[in-house]
Structure formats: C-alpha cells, structure tokens
PDB file of N, CA and C in Angstrom:
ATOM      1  N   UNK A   1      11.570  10.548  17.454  1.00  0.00           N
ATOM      2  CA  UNK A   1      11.989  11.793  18.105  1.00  0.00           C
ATOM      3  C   UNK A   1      12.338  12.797  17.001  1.00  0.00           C
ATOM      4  N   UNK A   2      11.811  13.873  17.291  1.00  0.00           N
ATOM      5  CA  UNK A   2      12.027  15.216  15.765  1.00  0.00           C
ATOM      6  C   UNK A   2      13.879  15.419  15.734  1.00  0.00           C
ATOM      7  N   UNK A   3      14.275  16.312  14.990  1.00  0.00           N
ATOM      8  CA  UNK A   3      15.520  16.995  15.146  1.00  0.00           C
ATOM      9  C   UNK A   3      15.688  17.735  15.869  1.00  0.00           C
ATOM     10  N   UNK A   4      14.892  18.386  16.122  1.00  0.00           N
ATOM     11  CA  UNK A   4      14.823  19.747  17.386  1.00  0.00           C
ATOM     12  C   UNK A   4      14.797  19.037  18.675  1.00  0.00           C
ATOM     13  N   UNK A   5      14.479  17.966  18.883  1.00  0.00           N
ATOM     14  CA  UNK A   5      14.741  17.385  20.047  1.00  0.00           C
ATOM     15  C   UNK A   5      15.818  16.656  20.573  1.00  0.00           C
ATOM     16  N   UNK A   6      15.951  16.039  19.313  1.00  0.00           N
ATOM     17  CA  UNK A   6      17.123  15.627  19.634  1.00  0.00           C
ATOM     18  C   UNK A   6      18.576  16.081  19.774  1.00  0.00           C
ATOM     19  N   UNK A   7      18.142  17.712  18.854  1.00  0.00           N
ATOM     20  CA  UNK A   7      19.717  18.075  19.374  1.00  0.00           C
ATOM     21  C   UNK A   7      19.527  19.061  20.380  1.00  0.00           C
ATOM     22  N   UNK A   8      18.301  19.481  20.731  1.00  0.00           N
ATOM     23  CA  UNK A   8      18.346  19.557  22.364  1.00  0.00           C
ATOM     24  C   UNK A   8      18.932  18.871  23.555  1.00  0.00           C
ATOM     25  N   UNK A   9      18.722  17.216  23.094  1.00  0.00           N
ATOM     26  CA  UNK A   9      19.376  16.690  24.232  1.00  0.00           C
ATOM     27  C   UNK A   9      20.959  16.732  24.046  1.00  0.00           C
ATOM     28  N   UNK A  10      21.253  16.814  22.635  1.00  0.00           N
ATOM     29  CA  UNK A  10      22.425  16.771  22.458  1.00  0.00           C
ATOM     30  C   UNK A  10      23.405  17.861  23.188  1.00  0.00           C
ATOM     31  N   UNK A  11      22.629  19.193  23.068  1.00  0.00           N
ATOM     32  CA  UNK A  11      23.127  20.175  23.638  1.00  0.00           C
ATOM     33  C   UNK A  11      23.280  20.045  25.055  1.00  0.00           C
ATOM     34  N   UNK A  12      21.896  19.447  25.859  1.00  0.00           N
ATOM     35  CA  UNK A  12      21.985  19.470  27.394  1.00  0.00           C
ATOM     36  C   UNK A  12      23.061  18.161  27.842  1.00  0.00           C
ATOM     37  N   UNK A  13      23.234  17.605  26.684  1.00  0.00           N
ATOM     38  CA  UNK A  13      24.650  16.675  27.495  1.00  0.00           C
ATOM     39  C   UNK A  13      26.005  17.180  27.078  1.00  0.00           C
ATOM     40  N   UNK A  14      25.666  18.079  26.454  1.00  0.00           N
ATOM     41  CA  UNK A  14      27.714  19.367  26.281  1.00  0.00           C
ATOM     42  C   UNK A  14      27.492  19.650  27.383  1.00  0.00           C
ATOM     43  N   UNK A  15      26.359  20.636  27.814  1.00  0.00           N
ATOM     44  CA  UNK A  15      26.483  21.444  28.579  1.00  0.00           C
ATOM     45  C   UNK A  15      26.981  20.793  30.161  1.00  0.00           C
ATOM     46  N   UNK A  16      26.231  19.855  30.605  1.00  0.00           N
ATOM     47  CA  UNK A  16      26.664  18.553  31.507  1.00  0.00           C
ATOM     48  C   UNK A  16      27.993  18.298  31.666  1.00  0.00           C
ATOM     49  N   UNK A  17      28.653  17.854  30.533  1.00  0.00           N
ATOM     50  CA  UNK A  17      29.895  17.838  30.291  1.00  0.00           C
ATOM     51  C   UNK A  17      31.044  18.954  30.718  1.00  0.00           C
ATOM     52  N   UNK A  18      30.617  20.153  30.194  1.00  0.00           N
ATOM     53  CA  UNK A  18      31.232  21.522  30.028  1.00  0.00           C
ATOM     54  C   UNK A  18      31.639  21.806  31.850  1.00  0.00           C
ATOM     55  N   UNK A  19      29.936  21.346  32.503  1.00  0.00           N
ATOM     56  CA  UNK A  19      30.107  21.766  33.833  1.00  0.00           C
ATOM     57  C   UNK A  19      30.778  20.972  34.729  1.00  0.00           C
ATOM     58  N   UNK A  20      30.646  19.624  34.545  1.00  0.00           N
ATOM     59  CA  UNK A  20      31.990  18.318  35.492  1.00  0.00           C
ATOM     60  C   UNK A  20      33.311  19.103  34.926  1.00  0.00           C
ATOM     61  N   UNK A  21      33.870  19.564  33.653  1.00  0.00           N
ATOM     62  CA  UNK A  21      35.029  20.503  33.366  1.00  0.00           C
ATOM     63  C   UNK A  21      35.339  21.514  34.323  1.00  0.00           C
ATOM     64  N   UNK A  22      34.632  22.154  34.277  1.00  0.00           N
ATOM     65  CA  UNK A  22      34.826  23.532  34.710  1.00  0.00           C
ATOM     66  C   UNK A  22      34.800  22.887  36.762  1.00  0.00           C
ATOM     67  N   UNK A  23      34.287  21.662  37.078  1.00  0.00           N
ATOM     68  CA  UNK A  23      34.357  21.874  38.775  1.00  0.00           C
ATOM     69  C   UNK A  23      35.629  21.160  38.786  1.00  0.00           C
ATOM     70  N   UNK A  24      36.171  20.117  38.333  1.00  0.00           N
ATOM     71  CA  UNK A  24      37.599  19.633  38.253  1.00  0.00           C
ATOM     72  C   UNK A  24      38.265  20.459  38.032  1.00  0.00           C
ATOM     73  N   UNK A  25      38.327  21.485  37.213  1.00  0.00           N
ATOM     74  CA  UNK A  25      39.390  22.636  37.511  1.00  0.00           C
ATOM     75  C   UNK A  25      39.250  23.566  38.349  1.00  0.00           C
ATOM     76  N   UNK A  26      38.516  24.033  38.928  1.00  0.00           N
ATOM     77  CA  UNK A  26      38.280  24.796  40.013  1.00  0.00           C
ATOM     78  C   UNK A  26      38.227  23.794  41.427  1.00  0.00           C
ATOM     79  N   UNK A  27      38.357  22.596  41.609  1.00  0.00           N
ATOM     80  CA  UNK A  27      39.065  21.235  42.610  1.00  0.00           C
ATOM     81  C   UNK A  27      40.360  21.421  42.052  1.00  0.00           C
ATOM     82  N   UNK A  28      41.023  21.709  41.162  1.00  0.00           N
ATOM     83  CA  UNK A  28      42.345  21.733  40.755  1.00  0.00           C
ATOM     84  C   UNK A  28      43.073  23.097  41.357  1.00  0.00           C
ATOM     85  N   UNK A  29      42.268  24.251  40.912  1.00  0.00           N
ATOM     86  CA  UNK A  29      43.006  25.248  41.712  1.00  0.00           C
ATOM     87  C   UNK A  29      42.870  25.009  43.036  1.00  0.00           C
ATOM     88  N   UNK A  30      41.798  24.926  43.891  1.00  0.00           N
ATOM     89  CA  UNK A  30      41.766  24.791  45.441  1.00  0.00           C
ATOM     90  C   UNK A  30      42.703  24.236  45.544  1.00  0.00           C
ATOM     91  N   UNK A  31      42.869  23.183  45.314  1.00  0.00           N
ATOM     92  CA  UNK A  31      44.144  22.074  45.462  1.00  0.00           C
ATOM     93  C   UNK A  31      45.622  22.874  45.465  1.00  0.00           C
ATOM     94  N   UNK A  32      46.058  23.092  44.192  1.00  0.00           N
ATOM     95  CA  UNK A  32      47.093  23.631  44.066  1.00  0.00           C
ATOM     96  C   UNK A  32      47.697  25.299  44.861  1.00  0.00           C
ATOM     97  N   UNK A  33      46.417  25.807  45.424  1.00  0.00           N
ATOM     98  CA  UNK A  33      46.393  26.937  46.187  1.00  0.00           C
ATOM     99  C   UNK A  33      46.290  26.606  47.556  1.00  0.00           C
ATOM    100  N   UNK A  34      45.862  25.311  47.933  1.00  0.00           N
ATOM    101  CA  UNK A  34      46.132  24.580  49.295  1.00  0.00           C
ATOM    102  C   UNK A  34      47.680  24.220  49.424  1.00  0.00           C
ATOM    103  N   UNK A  35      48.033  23.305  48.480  1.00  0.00           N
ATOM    104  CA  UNK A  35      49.484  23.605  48.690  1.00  0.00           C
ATOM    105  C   UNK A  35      50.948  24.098  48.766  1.00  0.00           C
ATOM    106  N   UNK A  36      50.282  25.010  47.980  1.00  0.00           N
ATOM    107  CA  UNK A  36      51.202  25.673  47.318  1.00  0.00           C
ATOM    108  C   UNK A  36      51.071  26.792  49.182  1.00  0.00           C
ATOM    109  N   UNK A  37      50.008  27.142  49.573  1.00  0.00           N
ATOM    110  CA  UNK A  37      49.910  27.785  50.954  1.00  0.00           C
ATOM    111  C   UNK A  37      50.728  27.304  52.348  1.00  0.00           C
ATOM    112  N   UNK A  38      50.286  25.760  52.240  1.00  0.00           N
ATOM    113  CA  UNK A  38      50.945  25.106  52.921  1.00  0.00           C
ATOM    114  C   UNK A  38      52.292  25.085  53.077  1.00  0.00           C
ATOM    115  N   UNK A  39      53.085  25.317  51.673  1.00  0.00           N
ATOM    116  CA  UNK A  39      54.320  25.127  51.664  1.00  0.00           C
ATOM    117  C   UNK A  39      55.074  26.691  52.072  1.00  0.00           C
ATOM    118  N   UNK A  40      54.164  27.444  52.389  1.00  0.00           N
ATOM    119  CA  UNK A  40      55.142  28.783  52.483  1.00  0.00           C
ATOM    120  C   UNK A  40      54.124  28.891  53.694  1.00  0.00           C
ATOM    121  N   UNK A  41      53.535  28.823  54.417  1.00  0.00           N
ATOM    122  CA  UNK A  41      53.232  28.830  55.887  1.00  0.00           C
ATOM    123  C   UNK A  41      53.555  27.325  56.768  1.00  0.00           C
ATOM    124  N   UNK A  42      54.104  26.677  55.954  1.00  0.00           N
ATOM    125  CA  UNK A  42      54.446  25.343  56.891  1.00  0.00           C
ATOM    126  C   UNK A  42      56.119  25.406  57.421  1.00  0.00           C
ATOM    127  N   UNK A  43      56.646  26.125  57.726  1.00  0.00           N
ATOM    128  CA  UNK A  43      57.675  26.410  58.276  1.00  0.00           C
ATOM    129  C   UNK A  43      57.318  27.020  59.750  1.00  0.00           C
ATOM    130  N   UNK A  44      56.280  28.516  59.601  1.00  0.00           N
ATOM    131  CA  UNK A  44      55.192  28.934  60.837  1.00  0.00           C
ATOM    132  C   UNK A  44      54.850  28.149  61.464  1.00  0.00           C
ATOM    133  N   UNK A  45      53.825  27.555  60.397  1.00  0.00           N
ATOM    134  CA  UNK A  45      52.610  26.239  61.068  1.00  0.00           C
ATOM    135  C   UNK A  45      53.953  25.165  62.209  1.00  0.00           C
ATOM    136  N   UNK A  46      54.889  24.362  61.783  1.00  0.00           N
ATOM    137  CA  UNK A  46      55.703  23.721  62.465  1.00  0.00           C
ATOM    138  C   UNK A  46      55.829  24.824  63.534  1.00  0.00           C
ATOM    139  N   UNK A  47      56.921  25.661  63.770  1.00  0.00           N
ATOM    140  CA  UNK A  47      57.174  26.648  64.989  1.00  0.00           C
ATOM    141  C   UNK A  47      55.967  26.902  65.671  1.00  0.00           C
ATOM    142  N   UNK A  48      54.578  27.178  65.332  1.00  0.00           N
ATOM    143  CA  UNK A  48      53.658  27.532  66.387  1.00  0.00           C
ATOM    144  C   UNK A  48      53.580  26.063  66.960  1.00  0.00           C
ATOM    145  N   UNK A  49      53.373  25.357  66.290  1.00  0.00           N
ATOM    146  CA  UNK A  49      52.910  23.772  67.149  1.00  0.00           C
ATOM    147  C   UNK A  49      53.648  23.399  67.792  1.00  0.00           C
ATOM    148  N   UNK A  50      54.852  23.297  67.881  1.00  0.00           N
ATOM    149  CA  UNK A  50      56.265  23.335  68.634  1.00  0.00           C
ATOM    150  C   UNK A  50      56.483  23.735  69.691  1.00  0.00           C
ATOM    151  N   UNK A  51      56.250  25.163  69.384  1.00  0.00           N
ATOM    152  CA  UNK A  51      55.445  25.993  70.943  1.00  0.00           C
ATOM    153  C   UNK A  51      54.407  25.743  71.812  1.00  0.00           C
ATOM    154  N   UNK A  52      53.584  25.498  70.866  1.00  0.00           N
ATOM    155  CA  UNK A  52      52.234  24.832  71.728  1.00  0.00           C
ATOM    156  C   UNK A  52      52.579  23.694  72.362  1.00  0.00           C
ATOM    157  N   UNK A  53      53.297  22.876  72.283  1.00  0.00           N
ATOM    158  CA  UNK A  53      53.714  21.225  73.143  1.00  0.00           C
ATOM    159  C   UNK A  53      54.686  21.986  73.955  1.00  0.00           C
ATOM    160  N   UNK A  54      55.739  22.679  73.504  1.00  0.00           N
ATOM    161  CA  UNK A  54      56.637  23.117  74.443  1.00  0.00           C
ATOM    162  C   UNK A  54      55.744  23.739  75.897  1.00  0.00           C
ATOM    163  N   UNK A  55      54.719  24.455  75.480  1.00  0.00           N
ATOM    164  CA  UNK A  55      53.716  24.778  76.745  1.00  0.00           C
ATOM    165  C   UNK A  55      53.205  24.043  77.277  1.00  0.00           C
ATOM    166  N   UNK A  56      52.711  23.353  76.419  1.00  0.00           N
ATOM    167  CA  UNK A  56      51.508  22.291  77.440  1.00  0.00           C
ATOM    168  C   UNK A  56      52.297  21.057  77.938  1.00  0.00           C
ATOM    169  N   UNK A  57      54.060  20.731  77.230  1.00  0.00           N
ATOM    170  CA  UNK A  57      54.576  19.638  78.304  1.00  0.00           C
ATOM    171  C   UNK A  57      55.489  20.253  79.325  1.00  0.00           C
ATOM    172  N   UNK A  58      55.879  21.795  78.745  1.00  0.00           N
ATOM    173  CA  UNK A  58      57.139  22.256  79.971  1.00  0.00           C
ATOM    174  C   UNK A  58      58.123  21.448  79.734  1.00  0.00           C
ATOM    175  N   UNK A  59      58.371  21.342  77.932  1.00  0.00           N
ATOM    176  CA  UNK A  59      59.820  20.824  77.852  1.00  0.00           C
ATOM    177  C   UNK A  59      60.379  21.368  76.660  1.00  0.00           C
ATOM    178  N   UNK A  60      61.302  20.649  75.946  1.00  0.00           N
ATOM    179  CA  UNK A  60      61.634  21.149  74.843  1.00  0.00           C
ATOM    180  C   UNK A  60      61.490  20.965  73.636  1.00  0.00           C
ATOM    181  N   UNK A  61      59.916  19.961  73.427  1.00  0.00           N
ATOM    182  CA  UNK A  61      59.747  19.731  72.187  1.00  0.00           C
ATOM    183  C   UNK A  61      60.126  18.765  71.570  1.00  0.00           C
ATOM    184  N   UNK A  62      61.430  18.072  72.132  1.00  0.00           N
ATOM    185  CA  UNK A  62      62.143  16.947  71.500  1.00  0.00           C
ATOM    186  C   UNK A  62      62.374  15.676  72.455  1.00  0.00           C
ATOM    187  N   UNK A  63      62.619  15.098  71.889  1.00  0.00           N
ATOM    188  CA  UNK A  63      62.795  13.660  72.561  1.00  0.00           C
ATOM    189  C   UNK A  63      61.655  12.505  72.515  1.00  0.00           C
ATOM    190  N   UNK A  64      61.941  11.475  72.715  1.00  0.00           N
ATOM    191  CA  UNK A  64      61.135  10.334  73.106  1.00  0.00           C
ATOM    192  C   UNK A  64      60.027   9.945  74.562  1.00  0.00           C
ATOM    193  N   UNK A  65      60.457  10.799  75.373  1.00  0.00           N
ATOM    194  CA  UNK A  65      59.721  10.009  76.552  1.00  0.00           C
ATOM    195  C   UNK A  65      58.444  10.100  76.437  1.00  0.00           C
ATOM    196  N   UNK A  66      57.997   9.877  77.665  1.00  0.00           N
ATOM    197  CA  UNK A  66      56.852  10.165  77.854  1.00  0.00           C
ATOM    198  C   UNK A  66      56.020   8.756  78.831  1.00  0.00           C
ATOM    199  N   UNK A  67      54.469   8.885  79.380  1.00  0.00           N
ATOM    200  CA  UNK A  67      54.246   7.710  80.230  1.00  0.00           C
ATOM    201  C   UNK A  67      54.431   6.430  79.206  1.00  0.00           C
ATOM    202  N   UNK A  68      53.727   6.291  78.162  1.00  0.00           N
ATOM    203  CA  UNK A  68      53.900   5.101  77.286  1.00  0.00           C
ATOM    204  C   UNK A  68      52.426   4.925  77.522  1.00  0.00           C
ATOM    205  N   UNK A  69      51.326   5.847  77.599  1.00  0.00           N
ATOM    206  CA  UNK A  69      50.084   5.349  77.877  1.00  0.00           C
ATOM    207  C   UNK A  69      48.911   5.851  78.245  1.00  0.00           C
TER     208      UNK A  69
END
C-alpha cells in the first residue's frame, strides 16, 4: 500500500472518530436540555395531570380507592 494511501485511510478513520464525538455531545445536550426542561415545567406538568384525573374521576386526585380491576 503507497503512503498516500495509507494516510488517507488514516485520515478517514479521524474523521469517523471526530463524528461518533461530535453525536455524543449533541445526545449530551438533548439530554441535559430534556432535563433540565423537565425540571422547571414538572411542577405544571404534575398540576395539569392532577386536573386531568380530577376530571375524568370527579374526585380529588388523592387517595387509594378505586374497583381493584
């Protein structure tokens, strides 16, 4: 295999490399911008859902009962 070829391949496996980098950190921000969201609309998020059962059972959201089934 010449030199020119071979550090062709050499190059196309940085570059390979460079790009699994660059999507783990951009899976890293999603991530950290998922929760970091979550945590300042999950106070909302709880109260709307709360409401929503409070409607659809016509109670208050709390307690145990229910048929068992």
């Amino acid at each position: 295999m010449s030199k020119a070829a071979n550090k062709q391949l050499v190059l196309k496996r940085k570059e390979e490399g460079a790009s699994l980098i660059e999507y783990a950190v951009i899976a890293a921000l999603v991530v950290a911008l998922a929760v970091a969201g979550f945590g300042v609309l999950g106070e909302g998020l709880t109260t709307a859902f709360e409401g929503i059962v409070d409607a659809l059972t016509g109670g208050s959201g709390t307690g145990a009962g229910g048929t068992g089934g």
